[in-house]
N, C-alpha and C. Protein backbone atom coordinates (compact mmCIF):
# COMPACT_ATOMS: atom_id res chain seq x y z
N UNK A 1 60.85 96.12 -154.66
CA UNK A 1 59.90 96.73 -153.76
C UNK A 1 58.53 96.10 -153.99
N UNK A 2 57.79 95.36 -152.73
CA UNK A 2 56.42 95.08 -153.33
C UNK A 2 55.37 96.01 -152.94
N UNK A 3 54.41 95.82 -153.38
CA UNK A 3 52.99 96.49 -153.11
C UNK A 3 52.50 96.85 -151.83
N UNK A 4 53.22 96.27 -150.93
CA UNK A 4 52.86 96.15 -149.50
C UNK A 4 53.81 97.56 -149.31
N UNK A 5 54.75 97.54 -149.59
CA UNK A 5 55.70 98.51 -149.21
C UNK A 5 55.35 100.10 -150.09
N UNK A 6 54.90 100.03 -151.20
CA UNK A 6 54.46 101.02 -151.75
C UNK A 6 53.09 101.65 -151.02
N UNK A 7 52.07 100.92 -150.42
CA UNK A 7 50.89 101.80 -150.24
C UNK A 7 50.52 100.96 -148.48
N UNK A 8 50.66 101.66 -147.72
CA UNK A 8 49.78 101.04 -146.77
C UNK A 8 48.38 101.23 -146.45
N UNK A 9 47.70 99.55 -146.26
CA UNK A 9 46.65 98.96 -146.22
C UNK A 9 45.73 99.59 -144.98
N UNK A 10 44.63 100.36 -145.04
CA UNK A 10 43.63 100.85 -143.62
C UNK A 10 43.07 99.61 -142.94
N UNK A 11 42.93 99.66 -141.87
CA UNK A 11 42.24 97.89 -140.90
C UNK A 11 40.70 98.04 -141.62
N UNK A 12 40.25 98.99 -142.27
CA UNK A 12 39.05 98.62 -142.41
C UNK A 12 39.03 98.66 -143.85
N UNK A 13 40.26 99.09 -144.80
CA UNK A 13 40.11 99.11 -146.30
C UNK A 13 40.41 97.47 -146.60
N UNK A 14 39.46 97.28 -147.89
CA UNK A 14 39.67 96.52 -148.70
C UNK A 14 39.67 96.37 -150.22
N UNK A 15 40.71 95.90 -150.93
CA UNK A 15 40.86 95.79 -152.56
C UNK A 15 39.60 95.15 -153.10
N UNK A 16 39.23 96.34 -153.98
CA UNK A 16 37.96 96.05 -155.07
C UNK A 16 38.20 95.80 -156.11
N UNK A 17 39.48 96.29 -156.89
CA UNK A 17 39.47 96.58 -157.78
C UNK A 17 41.36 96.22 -158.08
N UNK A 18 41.73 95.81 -158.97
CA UNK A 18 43.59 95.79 -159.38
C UNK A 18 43.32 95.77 -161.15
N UNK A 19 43.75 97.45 -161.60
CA UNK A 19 43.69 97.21 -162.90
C UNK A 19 45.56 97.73 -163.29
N UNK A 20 45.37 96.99 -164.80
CA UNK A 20 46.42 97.63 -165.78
C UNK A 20 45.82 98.38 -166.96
N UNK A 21 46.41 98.52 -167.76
CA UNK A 21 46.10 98.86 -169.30
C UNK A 21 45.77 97.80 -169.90
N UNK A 22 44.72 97.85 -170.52
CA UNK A 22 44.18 96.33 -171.16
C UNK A 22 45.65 95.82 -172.12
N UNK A 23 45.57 94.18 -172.43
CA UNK A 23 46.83 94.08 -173.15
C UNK A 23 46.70 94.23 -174.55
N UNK A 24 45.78 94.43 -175.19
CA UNK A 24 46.41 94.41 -176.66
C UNK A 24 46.61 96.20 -176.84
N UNK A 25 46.49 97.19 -175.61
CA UNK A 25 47.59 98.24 -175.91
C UNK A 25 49.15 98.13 -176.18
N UNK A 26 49.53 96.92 -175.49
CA UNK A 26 50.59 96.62 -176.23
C UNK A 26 50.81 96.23 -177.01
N UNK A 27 49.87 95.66 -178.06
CA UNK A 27 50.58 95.01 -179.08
C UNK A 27 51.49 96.14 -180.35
N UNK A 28 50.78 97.21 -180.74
CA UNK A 28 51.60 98.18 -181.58
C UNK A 28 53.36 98.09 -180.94
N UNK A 29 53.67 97.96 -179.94
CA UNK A 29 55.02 97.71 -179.30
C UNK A 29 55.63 96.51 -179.38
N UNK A 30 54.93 95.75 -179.83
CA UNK A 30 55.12 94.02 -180.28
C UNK A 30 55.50 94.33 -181.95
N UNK A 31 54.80 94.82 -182.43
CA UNK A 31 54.46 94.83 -183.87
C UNK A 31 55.88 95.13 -184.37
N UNK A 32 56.17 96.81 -183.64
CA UNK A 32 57.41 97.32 -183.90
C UNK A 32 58.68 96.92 -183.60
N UNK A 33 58.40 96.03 -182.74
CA UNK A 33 59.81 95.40 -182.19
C UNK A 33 59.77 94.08 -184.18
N UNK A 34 59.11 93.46 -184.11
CA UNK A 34 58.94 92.46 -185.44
C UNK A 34 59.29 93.50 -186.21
N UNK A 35 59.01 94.74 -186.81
CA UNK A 35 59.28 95.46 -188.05
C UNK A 35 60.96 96.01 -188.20
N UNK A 36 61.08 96.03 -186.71
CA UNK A 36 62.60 96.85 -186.01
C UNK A 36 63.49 95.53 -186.12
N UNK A 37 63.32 94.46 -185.91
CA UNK A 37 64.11 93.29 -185.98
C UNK A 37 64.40 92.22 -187.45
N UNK A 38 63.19 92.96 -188.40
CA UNK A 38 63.03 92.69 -189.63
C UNK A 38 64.61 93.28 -190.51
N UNK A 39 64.32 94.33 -190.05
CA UNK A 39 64.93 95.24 -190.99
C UNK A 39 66.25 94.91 -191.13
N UNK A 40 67.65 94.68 -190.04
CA UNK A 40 69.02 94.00 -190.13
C UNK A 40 68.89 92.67 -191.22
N UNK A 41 67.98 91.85 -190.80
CA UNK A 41 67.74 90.34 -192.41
C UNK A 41 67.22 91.07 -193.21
N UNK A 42 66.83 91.72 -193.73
CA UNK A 42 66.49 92.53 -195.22
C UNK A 42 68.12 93.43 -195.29
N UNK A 43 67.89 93.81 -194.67
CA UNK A 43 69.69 94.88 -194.80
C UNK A 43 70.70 93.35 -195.41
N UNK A 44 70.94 92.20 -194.55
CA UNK A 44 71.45 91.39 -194.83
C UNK A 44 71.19 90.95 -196.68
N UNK A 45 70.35 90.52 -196.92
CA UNK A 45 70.10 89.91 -198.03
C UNK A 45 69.99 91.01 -199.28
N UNK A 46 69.85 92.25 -199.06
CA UNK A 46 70.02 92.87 -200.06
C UNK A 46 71.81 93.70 -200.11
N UNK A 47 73.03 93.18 -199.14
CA UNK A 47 74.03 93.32 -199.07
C UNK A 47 74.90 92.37 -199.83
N UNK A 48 73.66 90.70 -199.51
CA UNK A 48 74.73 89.89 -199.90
C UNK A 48 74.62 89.90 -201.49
N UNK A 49 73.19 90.21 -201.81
CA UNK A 49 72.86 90.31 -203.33
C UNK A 49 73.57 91.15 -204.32
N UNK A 50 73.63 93.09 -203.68
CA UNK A 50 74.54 93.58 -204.41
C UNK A 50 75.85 93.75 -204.03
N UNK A 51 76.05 93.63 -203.20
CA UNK A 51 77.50 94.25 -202.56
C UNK A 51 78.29 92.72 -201.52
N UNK A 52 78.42 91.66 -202.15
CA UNK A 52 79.36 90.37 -201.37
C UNK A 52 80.01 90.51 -200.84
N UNK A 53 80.89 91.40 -201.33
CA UNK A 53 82.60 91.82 -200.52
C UNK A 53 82.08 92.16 -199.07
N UNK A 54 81.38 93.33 -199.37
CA UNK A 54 81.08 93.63 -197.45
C UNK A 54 80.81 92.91 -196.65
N UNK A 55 80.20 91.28 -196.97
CA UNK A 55 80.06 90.09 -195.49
C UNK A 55 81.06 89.02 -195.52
N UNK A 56 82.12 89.37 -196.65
CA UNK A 56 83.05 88.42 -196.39
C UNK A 56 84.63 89.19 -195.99
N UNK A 57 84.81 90.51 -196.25
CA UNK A 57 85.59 91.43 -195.86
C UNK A 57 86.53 91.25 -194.21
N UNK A 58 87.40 90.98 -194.26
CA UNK A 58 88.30 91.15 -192.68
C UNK A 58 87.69 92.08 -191.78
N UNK A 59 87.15 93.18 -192.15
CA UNK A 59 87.16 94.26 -191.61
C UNK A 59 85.45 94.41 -191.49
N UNK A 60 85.47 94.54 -192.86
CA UNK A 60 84.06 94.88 -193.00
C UNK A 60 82.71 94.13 -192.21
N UNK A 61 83.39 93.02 -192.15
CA UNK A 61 82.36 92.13 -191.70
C UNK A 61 81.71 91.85 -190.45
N UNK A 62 83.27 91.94 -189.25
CA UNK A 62 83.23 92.35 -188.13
C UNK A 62 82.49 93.14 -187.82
N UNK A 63 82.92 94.60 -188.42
CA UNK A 63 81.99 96.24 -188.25
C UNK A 63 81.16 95.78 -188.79
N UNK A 64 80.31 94.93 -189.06
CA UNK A 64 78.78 94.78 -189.58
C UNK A 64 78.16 94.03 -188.65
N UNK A 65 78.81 93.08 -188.26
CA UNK A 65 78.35 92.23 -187.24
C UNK A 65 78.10 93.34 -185.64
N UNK A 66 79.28 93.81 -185.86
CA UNK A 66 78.87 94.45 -184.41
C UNK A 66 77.85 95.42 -184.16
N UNK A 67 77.49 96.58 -185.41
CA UNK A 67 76.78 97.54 -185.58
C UNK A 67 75.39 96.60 -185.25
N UNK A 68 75.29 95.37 -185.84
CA UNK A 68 73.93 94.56 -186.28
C UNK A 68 73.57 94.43 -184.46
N UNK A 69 74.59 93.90 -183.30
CA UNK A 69 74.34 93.41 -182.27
C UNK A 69 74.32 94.88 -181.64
N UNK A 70 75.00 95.83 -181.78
CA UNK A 70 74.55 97.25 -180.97
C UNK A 70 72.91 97.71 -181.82
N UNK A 71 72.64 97.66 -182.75
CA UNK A 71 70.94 97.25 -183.01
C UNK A 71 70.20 96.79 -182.29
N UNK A 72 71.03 95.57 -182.59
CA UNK A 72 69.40 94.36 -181.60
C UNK A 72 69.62 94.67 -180.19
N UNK A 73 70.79 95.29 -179.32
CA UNK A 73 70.45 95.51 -177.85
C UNK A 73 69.72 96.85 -177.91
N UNK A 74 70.02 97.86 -179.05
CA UNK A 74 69.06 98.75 -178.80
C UNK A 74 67.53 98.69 -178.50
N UNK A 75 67.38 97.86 -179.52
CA UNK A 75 65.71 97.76 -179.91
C UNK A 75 65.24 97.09 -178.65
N UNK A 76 65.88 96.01 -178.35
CA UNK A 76 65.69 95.11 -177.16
C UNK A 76 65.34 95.81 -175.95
N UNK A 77 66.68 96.70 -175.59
CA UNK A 77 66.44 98.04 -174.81
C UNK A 77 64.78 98.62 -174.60
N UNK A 78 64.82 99.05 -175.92
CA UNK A 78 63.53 100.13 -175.74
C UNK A 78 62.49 99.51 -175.42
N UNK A 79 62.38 97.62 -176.34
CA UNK A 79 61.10 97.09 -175.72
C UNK A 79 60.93 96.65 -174.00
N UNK A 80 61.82 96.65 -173.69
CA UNK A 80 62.40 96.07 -172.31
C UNK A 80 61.75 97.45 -171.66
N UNK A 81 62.65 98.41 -172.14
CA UNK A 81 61.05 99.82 -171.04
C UNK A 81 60.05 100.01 -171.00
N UNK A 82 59.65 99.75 -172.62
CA UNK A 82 58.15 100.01 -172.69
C UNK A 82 57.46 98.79 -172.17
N UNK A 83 57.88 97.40 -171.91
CA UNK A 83 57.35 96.49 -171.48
C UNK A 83 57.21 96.58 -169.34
N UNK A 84 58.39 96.95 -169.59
CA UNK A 84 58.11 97.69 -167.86
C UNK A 84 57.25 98.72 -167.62
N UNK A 85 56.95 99.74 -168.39
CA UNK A 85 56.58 101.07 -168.14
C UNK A 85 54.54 99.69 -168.15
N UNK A 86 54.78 99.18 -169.28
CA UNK A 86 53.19 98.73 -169.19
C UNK A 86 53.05 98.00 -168.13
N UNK A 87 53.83 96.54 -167.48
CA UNK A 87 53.66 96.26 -166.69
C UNK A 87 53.06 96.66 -164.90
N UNK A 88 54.14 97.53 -165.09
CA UNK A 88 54.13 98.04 -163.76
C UNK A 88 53.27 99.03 -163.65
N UNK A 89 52.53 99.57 -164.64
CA UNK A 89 51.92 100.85 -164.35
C UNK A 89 50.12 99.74 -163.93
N UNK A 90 49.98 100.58 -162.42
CA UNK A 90 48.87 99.84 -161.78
C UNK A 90 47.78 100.59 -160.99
N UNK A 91 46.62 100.65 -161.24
CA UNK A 91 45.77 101.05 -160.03
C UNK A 91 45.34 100.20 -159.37
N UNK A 92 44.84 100.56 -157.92
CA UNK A 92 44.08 100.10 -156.87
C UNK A 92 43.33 100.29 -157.02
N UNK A 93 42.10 99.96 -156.86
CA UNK A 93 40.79 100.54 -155.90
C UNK A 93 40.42 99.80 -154.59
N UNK A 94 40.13 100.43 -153.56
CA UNK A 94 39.29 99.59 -152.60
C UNK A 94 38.33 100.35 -152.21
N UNK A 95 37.96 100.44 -151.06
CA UNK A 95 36.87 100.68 -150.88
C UNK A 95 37.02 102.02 -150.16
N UNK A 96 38.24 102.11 -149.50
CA UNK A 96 38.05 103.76 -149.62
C UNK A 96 39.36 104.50 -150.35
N UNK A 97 40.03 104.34 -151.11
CA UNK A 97 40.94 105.10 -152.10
C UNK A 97 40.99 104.52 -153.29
N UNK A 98 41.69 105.27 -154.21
CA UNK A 98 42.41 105.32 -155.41
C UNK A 98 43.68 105.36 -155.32
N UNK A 99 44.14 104.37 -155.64
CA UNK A 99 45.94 104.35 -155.65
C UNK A 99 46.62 104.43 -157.05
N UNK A 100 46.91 105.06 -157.26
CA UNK A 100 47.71 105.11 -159.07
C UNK A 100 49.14 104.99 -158.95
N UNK A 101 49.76 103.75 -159.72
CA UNK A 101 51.22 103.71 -159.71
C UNK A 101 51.68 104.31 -160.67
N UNK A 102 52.12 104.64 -161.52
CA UNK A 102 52.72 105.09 -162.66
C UNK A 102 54.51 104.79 -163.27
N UNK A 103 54.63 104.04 -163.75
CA UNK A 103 56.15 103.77 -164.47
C UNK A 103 56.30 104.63 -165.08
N UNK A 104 56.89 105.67 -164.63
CA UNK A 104 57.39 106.99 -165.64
C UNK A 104 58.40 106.42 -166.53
N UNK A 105 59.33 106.08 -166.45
CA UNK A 105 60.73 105.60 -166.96
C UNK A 105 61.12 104.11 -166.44
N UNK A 106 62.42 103.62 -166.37
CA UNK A 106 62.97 102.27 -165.94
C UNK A 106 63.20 102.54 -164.61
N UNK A 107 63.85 103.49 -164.42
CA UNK A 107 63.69 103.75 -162.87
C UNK A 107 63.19 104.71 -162.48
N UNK A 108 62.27 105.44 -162.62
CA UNK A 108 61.14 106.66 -162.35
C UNK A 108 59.44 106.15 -161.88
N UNK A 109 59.22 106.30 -161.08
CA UNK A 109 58.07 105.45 -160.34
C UNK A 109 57.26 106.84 -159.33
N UNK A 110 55.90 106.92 -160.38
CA UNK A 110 55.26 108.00 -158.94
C UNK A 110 53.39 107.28 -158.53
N UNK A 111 53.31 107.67 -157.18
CA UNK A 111 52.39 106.88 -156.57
C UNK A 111 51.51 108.18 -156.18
N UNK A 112 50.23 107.87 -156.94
CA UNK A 112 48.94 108.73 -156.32
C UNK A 112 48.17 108.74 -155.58
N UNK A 113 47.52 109.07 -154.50
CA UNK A 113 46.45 108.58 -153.81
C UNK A 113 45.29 109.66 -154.02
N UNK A 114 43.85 108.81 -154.25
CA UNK A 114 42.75 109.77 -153.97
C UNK A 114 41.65 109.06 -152.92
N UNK A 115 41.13 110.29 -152.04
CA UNK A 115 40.08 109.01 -151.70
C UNK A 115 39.41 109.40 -151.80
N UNK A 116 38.06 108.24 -152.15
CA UNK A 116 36.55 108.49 -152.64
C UNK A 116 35.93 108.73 -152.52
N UNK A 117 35.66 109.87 -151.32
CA UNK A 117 34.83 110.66 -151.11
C UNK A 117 34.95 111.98 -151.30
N UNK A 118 36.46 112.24 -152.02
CA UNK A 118 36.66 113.69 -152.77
C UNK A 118 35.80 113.44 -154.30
N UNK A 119 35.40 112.51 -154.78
CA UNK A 119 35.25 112.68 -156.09
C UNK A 119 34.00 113.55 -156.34
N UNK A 120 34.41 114.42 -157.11
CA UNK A 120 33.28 114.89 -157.81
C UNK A 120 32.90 114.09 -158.96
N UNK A 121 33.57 114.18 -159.93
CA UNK A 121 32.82 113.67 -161.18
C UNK A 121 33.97 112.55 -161.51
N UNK A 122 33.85 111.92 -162.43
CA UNK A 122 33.87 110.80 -162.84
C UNK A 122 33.50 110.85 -164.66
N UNK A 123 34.56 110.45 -165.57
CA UNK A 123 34.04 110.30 -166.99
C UNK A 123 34.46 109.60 -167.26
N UNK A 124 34.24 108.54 -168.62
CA UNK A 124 34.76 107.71 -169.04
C UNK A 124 34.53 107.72 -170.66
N UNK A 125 35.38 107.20 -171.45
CA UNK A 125 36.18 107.78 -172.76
C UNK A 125 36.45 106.36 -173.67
N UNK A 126 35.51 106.10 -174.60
CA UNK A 126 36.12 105.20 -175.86
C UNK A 126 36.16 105.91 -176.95
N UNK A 127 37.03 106.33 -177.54
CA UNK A 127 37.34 106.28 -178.96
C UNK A 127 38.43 105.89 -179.44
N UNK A 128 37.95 105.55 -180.81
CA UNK A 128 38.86 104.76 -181.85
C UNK A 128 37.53 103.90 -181.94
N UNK A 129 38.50 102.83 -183.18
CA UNK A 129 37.66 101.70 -183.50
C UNK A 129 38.28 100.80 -182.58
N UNK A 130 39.86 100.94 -182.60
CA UNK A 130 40.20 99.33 -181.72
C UNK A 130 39.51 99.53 -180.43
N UNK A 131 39.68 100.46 -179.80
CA UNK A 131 39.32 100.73 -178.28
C UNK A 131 37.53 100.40 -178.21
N UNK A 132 36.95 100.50 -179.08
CA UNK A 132 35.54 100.32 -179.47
C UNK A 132 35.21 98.70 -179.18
N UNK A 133 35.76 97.90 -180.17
CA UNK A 133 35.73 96.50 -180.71
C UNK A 133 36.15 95.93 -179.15
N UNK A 134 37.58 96.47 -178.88
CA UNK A 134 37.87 95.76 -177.58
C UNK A 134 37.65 96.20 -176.28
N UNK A 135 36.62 97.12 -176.16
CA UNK A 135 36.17 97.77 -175.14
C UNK A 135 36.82 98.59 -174.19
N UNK A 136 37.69 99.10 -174.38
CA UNK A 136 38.92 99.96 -173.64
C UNK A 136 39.00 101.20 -173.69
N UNK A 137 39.61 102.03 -172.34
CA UNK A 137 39.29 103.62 -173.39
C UNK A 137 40.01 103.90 -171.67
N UNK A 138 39.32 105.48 -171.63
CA UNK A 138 40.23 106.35 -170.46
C UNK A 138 38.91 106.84 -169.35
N UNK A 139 39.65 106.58 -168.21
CA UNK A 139 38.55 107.05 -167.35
C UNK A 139 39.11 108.28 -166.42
N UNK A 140 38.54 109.56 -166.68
CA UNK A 140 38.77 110.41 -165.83
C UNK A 140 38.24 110.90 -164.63
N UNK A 141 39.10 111.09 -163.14
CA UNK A 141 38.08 111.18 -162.26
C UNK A 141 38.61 112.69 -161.40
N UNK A 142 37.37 113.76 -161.31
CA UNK A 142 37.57 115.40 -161.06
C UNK A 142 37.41 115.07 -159.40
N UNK A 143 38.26 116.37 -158.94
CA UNK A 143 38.11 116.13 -157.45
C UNK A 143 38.11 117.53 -157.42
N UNK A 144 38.04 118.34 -156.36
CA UNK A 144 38.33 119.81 -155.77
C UNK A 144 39.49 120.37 -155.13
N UNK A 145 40.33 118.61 -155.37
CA UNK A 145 41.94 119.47 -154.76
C UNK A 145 42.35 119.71 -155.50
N UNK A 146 43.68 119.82 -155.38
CA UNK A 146 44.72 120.40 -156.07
C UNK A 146 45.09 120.01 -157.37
N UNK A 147 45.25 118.28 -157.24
CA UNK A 147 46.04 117.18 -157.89
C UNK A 147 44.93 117.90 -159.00
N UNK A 148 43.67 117.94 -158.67
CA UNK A 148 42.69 118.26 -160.36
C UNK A 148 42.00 116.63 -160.90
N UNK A 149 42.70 116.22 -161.68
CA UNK A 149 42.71 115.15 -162.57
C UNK A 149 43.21 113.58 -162.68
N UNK A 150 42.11 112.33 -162.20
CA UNK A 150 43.47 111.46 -161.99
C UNK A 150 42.74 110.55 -163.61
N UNK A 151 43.88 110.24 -164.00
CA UNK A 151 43.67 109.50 -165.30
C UNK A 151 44.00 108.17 -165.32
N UNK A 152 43.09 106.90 -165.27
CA UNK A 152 43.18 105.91 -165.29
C UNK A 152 43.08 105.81 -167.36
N UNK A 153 44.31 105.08 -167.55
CA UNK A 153 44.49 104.92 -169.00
C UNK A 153 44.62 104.06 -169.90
N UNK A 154 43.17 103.95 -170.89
CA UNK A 154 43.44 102.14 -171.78
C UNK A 154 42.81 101.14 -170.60
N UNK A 155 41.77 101.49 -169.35
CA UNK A 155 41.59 100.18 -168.84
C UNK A 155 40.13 99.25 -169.40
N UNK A 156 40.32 98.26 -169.42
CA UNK A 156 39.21 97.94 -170.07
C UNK A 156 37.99 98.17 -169.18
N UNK A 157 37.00 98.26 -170.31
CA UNK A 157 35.26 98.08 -169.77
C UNK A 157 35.26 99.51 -168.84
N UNK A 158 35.58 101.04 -169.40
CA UNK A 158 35.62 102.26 -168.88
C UNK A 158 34.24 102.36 -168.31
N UNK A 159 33.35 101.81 -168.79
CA UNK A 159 31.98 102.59 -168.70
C UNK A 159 31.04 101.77 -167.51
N UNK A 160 32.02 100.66 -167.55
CA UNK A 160 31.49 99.96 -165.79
C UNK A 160 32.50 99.92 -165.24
N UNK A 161 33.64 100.40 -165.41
CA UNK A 161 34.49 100.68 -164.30
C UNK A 161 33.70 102.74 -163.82
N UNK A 162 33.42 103.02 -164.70
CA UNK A 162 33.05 104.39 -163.94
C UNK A 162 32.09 104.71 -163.12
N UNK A 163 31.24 103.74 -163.28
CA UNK A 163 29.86 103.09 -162.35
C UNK A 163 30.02 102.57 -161.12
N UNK A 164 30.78 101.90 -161.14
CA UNK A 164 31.15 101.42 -160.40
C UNK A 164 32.35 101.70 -159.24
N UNK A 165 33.37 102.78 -159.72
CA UNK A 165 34.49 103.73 -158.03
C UNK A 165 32.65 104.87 -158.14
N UNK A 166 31.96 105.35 -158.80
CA UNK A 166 30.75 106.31 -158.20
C UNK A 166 30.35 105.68 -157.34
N UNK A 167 29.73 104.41 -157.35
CA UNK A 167 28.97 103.36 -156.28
C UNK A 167 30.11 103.33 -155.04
N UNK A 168 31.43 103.41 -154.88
CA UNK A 168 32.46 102.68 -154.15
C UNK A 168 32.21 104.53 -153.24
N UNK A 169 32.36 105.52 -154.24
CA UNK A 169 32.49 106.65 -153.56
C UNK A 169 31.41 107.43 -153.07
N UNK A 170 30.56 106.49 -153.42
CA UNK A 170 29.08 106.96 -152.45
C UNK A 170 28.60 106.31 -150.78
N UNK A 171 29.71 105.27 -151.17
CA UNK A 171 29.80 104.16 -150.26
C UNK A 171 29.96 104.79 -149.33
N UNK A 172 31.48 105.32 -149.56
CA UNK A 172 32.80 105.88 -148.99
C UNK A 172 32.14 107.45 -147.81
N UNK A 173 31.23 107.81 -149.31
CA UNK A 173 30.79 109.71 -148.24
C UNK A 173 29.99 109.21 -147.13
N UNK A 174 29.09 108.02 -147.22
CA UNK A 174 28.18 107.48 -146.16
C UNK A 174 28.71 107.21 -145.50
N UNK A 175 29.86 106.15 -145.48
CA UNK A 175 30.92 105.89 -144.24
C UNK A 175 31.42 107.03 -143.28
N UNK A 176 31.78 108.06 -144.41
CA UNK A 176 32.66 109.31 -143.40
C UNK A 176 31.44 109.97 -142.74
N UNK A 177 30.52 110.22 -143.38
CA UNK A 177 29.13 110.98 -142.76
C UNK A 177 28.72 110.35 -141.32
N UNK A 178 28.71 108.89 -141.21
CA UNK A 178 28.37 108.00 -139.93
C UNK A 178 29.45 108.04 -139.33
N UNK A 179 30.79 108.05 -139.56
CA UNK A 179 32.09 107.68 -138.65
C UNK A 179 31.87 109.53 -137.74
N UNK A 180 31.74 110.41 -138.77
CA UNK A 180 31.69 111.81 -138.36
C UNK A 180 33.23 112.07 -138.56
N UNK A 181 33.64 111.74 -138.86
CA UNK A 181 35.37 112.35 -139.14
C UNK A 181 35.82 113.60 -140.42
N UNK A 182 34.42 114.06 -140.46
CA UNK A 182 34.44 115.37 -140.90
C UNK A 182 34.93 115.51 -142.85
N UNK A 183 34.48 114.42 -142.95
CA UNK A 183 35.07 114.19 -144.83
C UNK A 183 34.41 114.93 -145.62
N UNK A 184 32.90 115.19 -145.43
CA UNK A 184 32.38 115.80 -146.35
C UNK A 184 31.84 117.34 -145.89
């Protein structure tokens, strides 16, 4: 499914903005996949050290081999979602909405829309040290409907991205105010 098919485009909207999650949120998911793939060659070498019989065994060896490859598709597995879930998870901005994709799961996919002249407030969020150093953090934006809360998460440079959908959604109330189509 592409992008075109997920959100349709207004004749007068245009893309300002295409974020993800900055990337070194992924790296802790990198790290663990190296610590998770470590561990079968350490299992190995401290098998062959005390216990020999078990990698040269008829039996044994097989059932070791196979347990080792239902491992590595596991782990593989999980990075394979979490590498989708980061990929695919995307906002829009243009000039008059907020589009939020969200990768819930491998096949679980939900699509938000706000537009920018509901916003009330607007915050934006660094803490930690990494999120500090690499400038990344959470930007929250309040509206008066229903939805409440939309959470843009981990995108970099929060504090001029929040400056900046305010500027887009001030844009936006002036537009509806002159069109008269009753927005505000």
């Amino acid at each position: 499914m592409t992008l075109a098919q997920l959100i349709k485009q207004k004749l007068y909207e245009r893309e300002v903005f295409k974020l993800r999650r900055h990337p070194i949120t992924f790296l802790p998911h990198i790290l663990l996949l190296l610590v998770l793939a470590a561990i079968p060659v350490g299992l190995y070498y401290f098998f062959a050290a005390n216990f020999p019989g078990l990698l040269t065994g008829q039996i044994s060896y097989p059932a070791l081999l196979i347990l080792g490859i239902i491992y590595y598709l596991a782990i593989w597995e999980f990075f394979f979602t979490e590498f989708v879930s980061y990929y695919l998870d995307l906002w829009i901005i243009t000039n008059d909405r907020l589009i939020g994709i969200e990768q819930e799961a491998l096949f679980a996919r939900t699509v938000a829309e706000l537009d920018l002249y509901k916003i009330q407030d607007i915050t934006s969020e660094v803490k930690g040290i990494f999120p500090t150093i690499f400038n990344f953090g959470n930007v929250f934006i309040q509206t008066a409907a229903e939805e409440g809360r939309f959470h843009l998460k981990n995108v970099p440079d929060p504090h001029n991205l929040r400056r900046k959908i305010m500027d887009l959604a001030e844009e936006d109330r002036k537009y509806h105010v002159k069109t008269g189509d009753g927005a505000i």
